[in-house]
C-alpha atoms as a PDB file:
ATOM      1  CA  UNK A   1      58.598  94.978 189.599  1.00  0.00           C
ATOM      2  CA  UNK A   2      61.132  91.826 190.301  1.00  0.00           C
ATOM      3  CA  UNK A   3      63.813  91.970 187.927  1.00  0.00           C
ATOM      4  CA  UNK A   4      65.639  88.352 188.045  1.00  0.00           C
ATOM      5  CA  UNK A   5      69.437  88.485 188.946  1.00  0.00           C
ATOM      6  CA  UNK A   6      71.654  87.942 185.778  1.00  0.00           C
ATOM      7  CA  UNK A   7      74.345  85.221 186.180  1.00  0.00           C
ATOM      8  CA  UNK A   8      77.829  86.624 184.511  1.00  0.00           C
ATOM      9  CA  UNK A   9      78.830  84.307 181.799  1.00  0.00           C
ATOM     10  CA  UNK A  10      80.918  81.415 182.971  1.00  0.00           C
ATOM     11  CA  UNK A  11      84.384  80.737 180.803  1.00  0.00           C
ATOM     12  CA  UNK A  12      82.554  77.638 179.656  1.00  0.00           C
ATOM     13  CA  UNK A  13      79.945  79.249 177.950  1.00  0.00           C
ATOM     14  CA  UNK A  14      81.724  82.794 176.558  1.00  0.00           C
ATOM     15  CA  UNK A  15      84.070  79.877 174.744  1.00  0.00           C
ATOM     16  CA  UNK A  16      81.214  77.820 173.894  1.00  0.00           C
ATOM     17  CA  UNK A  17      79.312  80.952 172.011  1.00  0.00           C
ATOM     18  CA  UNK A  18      83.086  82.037 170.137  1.00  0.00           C
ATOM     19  CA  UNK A  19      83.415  78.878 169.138  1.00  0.00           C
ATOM     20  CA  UNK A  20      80.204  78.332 168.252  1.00  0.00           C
ATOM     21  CA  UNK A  21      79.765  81.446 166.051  1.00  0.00           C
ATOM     22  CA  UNK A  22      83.204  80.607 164.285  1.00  0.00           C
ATOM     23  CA  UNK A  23      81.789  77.414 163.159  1.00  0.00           C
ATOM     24  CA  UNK A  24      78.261  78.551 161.825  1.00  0.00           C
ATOM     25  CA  UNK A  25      80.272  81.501 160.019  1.00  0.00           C
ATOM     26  CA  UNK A  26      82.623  79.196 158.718  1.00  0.00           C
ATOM     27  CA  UNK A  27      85.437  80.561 160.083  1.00  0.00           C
ATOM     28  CA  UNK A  28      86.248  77.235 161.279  1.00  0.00           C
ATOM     29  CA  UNK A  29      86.380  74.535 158.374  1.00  0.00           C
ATOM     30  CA  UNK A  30      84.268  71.573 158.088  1.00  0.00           C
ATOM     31  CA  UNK A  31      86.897  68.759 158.873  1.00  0.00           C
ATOM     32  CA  UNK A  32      89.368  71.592 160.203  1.00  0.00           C
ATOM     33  CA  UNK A  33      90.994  69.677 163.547  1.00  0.00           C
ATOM     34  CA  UNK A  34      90.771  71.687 166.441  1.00  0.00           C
ATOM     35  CA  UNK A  35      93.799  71.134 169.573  1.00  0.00           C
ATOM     36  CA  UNK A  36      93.496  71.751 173.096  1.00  0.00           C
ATOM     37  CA  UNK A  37      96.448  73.486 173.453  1.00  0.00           C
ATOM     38  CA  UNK A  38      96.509  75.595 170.809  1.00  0.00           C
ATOM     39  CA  UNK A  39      92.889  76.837 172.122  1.00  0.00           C
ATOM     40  CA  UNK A  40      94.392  76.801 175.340  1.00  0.00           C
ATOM     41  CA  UNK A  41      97.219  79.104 174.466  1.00  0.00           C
ATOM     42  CA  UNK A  42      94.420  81.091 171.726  1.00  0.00           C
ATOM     43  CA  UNK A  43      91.845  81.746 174.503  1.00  0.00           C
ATOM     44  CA  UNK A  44      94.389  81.979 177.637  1.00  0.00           C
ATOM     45  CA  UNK A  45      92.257  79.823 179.296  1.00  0.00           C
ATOM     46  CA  UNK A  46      92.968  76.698 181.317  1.00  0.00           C
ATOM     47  CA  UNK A  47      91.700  73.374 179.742  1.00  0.00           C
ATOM     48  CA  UNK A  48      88.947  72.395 182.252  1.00  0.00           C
ATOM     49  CA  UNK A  49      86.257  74.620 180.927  1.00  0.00           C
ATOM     50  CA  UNK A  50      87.578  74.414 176.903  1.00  0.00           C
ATOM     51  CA  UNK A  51      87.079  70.901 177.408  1.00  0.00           C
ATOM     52  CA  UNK A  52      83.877  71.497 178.783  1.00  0.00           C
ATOM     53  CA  UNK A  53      82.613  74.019 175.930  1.00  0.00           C
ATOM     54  CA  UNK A  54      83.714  71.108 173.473  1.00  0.00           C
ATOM     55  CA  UNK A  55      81.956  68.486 174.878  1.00  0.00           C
ATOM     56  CA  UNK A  56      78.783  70.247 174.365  1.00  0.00           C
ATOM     57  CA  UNK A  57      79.452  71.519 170.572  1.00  0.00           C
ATOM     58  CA  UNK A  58      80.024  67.507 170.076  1.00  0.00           C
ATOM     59  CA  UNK A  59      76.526  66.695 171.634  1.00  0.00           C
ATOM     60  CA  UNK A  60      75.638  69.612 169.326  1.00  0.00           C
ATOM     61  CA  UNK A  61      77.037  67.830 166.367  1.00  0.00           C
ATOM     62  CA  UNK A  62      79.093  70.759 165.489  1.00  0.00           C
ATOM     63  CA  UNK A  63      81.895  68.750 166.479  1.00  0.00           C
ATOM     64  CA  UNK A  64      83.003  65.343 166.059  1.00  0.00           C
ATOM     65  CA  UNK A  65      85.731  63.002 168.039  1.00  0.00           C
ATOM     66  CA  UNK A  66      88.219  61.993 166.017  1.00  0.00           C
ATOM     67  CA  UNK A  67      90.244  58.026 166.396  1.00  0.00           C
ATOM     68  CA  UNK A  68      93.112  59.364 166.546  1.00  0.00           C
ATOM     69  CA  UNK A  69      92.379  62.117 169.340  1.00  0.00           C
ATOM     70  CA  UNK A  70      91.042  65.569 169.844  1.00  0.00           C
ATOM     71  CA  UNK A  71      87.719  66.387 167.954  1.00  0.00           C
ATOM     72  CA  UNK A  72      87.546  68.284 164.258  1.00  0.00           C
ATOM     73  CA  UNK A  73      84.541  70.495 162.976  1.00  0.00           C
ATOM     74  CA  UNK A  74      81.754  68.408 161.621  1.00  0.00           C
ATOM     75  CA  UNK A  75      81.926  68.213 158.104  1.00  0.00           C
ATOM     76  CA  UNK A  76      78.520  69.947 156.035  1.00  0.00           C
ATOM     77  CA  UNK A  77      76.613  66.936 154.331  1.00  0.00           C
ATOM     78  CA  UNK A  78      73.407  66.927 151.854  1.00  0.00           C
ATOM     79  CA  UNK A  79      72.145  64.148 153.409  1.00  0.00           C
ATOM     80  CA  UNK A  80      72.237  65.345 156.941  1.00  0.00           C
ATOM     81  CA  UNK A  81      70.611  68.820 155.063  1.00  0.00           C
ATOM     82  CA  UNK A  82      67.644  67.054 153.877  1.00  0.00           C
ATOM     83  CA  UNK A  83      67.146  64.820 157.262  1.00  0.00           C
ATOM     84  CA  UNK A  84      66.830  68.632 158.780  1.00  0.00           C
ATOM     85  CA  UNK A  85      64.192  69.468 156.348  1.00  0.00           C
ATOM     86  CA  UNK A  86      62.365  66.647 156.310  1.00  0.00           C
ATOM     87  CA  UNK A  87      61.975  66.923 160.245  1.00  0.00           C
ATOM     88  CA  UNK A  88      61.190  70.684 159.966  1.00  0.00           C
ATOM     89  CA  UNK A  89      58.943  70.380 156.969  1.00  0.00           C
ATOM     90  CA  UNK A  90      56.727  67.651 158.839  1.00  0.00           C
ATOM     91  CA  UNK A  91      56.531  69.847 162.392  1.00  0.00           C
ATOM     92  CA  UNK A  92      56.478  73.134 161.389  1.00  0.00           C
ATOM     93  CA  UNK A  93      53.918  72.570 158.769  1.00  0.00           C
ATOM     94  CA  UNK A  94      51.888  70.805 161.222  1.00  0.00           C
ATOM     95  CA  UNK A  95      52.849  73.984 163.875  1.00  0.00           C
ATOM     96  CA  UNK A  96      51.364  76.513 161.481  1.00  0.00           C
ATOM     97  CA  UNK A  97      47.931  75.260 161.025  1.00  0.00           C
ATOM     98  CA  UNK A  98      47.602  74.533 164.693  1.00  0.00           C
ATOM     99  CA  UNK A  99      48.533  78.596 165.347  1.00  0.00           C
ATOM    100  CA  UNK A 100      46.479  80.042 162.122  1.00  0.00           C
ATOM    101  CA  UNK A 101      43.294  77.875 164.309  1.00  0.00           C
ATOM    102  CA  UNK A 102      44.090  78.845 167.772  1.00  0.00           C
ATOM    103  CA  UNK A 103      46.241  81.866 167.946  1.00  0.00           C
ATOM    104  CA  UNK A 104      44.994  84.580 170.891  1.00  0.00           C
ATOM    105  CA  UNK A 105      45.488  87.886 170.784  1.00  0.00           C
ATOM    106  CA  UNK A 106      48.308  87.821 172.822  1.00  0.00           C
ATOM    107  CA  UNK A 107      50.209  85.474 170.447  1.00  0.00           C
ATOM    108  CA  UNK A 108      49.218  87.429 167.612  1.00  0.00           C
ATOM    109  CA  UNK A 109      50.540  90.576 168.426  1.00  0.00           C
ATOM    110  CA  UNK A 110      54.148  89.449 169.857  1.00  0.00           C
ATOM    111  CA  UNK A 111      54.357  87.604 165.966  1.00  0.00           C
ATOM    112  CA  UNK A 112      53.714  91.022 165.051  1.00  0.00           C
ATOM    113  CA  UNK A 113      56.742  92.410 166.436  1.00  0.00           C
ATOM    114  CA  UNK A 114      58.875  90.087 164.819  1.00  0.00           C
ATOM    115  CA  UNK A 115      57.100  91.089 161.805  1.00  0.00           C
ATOM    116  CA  UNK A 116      57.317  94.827 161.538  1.00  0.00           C
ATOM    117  CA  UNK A 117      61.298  93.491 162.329  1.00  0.00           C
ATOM    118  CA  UNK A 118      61.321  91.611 159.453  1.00  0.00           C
ATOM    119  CA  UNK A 119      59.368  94.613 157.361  1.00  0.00           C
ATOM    120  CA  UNK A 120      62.391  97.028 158.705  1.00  0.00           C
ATOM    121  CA  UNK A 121      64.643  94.569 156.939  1.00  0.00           C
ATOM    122  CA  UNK A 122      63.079  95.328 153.821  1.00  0.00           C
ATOM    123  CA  UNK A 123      63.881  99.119 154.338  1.00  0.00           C
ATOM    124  CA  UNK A 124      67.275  98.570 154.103  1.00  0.00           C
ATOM    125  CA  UNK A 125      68.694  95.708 151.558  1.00  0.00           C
ATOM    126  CA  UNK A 126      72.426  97.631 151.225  1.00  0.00           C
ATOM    127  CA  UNK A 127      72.410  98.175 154.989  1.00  0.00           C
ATOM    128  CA  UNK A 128      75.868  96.679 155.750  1.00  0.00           C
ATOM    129  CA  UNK A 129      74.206  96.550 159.791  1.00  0.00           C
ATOM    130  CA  UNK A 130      71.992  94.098 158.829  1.00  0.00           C
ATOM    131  CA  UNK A 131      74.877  91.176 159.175  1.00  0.00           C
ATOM    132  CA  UNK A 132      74.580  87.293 158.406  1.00  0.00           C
ATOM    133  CA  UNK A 133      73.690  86.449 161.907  1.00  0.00           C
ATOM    134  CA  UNK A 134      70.961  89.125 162.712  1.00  0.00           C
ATOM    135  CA  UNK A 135      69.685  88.257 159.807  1.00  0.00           C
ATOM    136  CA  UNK A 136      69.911  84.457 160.540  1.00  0.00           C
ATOM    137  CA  UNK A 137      68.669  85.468 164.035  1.00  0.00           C
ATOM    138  CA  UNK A 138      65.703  87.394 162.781  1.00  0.00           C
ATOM    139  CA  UNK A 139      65.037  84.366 160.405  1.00  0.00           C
ATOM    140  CA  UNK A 140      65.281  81.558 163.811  1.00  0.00           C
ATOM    141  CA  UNK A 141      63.014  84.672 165.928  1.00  0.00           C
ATOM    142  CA  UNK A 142      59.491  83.768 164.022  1.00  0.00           C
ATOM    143  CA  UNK A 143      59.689  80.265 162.987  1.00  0.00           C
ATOM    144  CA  UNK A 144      60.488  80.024 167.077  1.00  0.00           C
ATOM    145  CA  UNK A 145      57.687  82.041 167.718  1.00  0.00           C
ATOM    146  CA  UNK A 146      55.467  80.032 165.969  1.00  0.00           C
ATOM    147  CA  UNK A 147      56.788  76.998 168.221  1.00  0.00           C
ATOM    148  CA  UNK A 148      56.261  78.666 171.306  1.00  0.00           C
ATOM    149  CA  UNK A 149      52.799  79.595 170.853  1.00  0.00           C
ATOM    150  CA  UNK A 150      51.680  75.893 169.836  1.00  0.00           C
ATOM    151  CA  UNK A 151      53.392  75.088 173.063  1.00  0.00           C
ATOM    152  CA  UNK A 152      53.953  71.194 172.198  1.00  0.00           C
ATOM    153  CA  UNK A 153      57.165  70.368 174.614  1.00  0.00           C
ATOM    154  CA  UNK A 154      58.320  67.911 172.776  1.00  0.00           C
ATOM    155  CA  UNK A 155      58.560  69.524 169.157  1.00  0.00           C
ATOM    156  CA  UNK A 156      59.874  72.702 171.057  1.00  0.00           C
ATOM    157  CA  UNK A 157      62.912  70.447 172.657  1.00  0.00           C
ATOM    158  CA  UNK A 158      63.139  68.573 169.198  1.00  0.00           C
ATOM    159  CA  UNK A 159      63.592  72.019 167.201  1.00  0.00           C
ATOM    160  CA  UNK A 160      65.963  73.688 170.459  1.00  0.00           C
ATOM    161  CA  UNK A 161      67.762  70.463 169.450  1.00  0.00           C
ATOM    162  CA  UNK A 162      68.210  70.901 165.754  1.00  0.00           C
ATOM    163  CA  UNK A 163      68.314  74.781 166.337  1.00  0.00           C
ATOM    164  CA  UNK A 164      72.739  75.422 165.728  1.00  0.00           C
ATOM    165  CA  UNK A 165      72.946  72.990 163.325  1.00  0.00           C
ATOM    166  CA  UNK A 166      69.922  74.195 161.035  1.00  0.00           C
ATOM    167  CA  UNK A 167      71.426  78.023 162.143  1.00  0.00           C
ATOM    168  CA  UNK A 168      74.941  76.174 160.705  1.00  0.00           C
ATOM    169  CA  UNK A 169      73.022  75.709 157.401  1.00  0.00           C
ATOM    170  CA  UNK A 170      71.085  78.509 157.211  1.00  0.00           C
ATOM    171  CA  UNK A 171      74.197  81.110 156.886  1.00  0.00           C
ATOM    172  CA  UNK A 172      75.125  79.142 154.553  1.00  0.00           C
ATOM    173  CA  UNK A 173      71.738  79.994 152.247  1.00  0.00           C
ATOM    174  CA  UNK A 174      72.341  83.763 153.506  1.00  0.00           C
ATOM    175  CA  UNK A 175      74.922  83.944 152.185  1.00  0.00           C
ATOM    176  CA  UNK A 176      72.799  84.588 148.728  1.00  0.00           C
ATOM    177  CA  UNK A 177      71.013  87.723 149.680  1.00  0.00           C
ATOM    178  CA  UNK A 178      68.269  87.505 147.448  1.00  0.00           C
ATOM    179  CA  UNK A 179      67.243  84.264 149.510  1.00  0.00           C
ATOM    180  CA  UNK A 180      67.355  86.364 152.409  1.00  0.00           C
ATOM    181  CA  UNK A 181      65.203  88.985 150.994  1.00  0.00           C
ATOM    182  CA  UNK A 182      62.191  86.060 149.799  1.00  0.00           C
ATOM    183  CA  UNK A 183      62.974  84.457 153.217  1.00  0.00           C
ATOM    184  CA  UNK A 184      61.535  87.794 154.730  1.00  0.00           C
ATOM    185  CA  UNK A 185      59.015  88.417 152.115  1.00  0.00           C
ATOM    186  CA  UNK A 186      57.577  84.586 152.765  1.00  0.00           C
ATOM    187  CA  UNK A 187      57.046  85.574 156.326  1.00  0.00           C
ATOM    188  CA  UNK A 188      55.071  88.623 155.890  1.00  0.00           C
ATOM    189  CA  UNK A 189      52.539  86.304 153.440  1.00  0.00           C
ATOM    190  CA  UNK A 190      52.741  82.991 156.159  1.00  0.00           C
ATOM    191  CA  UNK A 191      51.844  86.258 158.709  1.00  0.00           C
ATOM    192  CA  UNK A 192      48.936  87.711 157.063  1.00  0.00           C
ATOM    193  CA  UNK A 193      47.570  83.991 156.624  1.00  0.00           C
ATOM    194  CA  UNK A 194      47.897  83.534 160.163  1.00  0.00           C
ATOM    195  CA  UNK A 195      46.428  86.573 161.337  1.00  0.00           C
ATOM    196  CA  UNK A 196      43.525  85.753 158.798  1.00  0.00           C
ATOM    197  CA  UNK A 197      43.417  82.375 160.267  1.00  0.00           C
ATOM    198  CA  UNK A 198      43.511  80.552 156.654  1.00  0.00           C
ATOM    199  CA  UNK A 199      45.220  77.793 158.104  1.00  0.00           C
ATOM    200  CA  UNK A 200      45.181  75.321 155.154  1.00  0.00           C
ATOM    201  CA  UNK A 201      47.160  78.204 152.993  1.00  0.00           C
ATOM    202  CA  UNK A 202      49.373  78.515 155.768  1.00  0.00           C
ATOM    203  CA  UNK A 203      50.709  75.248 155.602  1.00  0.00           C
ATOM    204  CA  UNK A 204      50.947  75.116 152.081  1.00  0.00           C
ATOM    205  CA  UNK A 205      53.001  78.714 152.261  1.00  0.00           C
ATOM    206  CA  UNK A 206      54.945  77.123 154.728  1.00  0.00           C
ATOM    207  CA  UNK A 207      56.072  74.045 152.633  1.00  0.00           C
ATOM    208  CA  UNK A 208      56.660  76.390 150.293  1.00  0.00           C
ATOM    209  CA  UNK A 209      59.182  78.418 152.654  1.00  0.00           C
ATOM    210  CA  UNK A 210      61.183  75.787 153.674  1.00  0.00           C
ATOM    211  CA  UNK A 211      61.294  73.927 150.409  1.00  0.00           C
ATOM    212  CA  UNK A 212      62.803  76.978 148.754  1.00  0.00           C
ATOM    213  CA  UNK A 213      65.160  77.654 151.793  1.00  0.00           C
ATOM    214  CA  UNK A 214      66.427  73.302 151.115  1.00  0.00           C
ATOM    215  CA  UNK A 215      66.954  74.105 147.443  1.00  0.00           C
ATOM    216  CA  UNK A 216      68.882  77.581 148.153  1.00  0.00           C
ATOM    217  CA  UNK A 217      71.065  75.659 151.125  1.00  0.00           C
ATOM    218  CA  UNK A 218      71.651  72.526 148.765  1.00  0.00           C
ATOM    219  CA  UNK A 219      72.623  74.753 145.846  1.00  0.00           C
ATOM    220  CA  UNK A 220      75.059  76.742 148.080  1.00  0.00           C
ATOM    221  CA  UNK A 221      76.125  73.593 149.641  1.00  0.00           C
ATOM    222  CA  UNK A 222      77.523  72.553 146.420  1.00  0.00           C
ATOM    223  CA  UNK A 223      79.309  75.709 145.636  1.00  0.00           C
ATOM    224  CA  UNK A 224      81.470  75.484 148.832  1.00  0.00           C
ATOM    225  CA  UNK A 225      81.670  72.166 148.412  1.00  0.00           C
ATOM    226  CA  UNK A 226      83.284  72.940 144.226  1.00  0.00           C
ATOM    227  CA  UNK A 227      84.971  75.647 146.150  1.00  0.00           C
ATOM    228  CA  UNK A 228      86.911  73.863 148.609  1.00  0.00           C
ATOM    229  CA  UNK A 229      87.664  70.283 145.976  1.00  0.00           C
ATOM    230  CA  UNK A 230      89.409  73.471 143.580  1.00  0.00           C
END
């Protein structure tokens, strides 16, 4: 068997994925400025490839250039929350009854892995392992999945696209573990429909999903929102 070589991380990309990860956890604050040189100086790294690791979280939207200068984290907004949803509603909906039609064996059984995953979850609800972001990982795993084995390029590039900053909102709505714990639930029942190919149920469990996921994020949204005016 041919086993690919694996590239070593460049410095552009191990400060992309830090930086990254400190913004979806929050560690970074929405409208929190971020300088160059105090990165620089954080990350003991020359400016060339911080520069270039901030250009991309900008095309990302997690960042945004500021008039005066130097960029700031993108600020969390209930507008841009329900533009997500409304896109995902619309494709993934449409994504689910194409799969619970057409799904192969093949496709079945690697959504099955995910799924006994997402049972194992279950096992363990005060299992201090199971963090934010494998859970928020676990969460992105099937609804991905599902996207790959419709195999429609373009809504597979327009979901890579929204992928951070829906992950960005999502930890936000993990933050509630109970949310977390219907999340999982939701995806064993949109799983069984699959498998039993009752697509029209599918979709409707799947508007379901993601509507309650919206009104969880929105809720929580507001809270940090309360939080941070206080």
């Amino acid at each position: 068997m041919k086993i690919d070589k694996i590239e070593p991380k460049s410095i552009k990309d191990i400060l992309y994925d830090q930086l990254k990860t400190a913004i979806i956890k929050g560690e970074l604050k929405p409208g929190q400025r971020l300088i160059e040189q105090e990165l620089s100086e954080m990350f003991d790294v020359s400016r060339t490839p911080l520069r270039e690791a901030i250009q991309k979280l900008e095309t990302e939207e997690l960042l945004t250039r500021v008039n005066s200068g130097g960029v700031k984290v993108s600020e969390l907004s209930e507008r841009r929350l329900k533009e997500i949803y409304d896109v995902r509603k619309a494709l993934e909906c449409m994504i689910v009854k194409h799969v619970a039609l057409e799904w192969k064996e093949i496709d079945i059984n690697q959504l099955a892995v995910i799924v006994q995953k997402v049972k194992d979850t279950l096992n363990f609800k005060k299992d201090k392992e199971c963090s934010l972001l494998k859970r928020l990982s676990l969460d992105a795993s099937f609804h991905n999945k599902l996207c790959q084995i419709y195999g429609n390029q373009v809504c597979i590039k327009i979901l890579n696209q929204l992928q951070t900053q829906i992950s960005r909102y999502s930890f936000i709505a993990m933050h509630q573990n109970q949310r977390f714990y219907e999340a999982a639930k939701e995806h064993l029942e949109l799983f069984d429909l699959i498998k039993e190919r009752r697509a029209e149920e599918a979709v409707g469990k799947m508007l379901e999903h993601l509507t309650r996921a919206e009104e969880t994020t929105l809720s929580q949204l507001k809270n940090l929102r309360d939080r941070l005016i206080v």
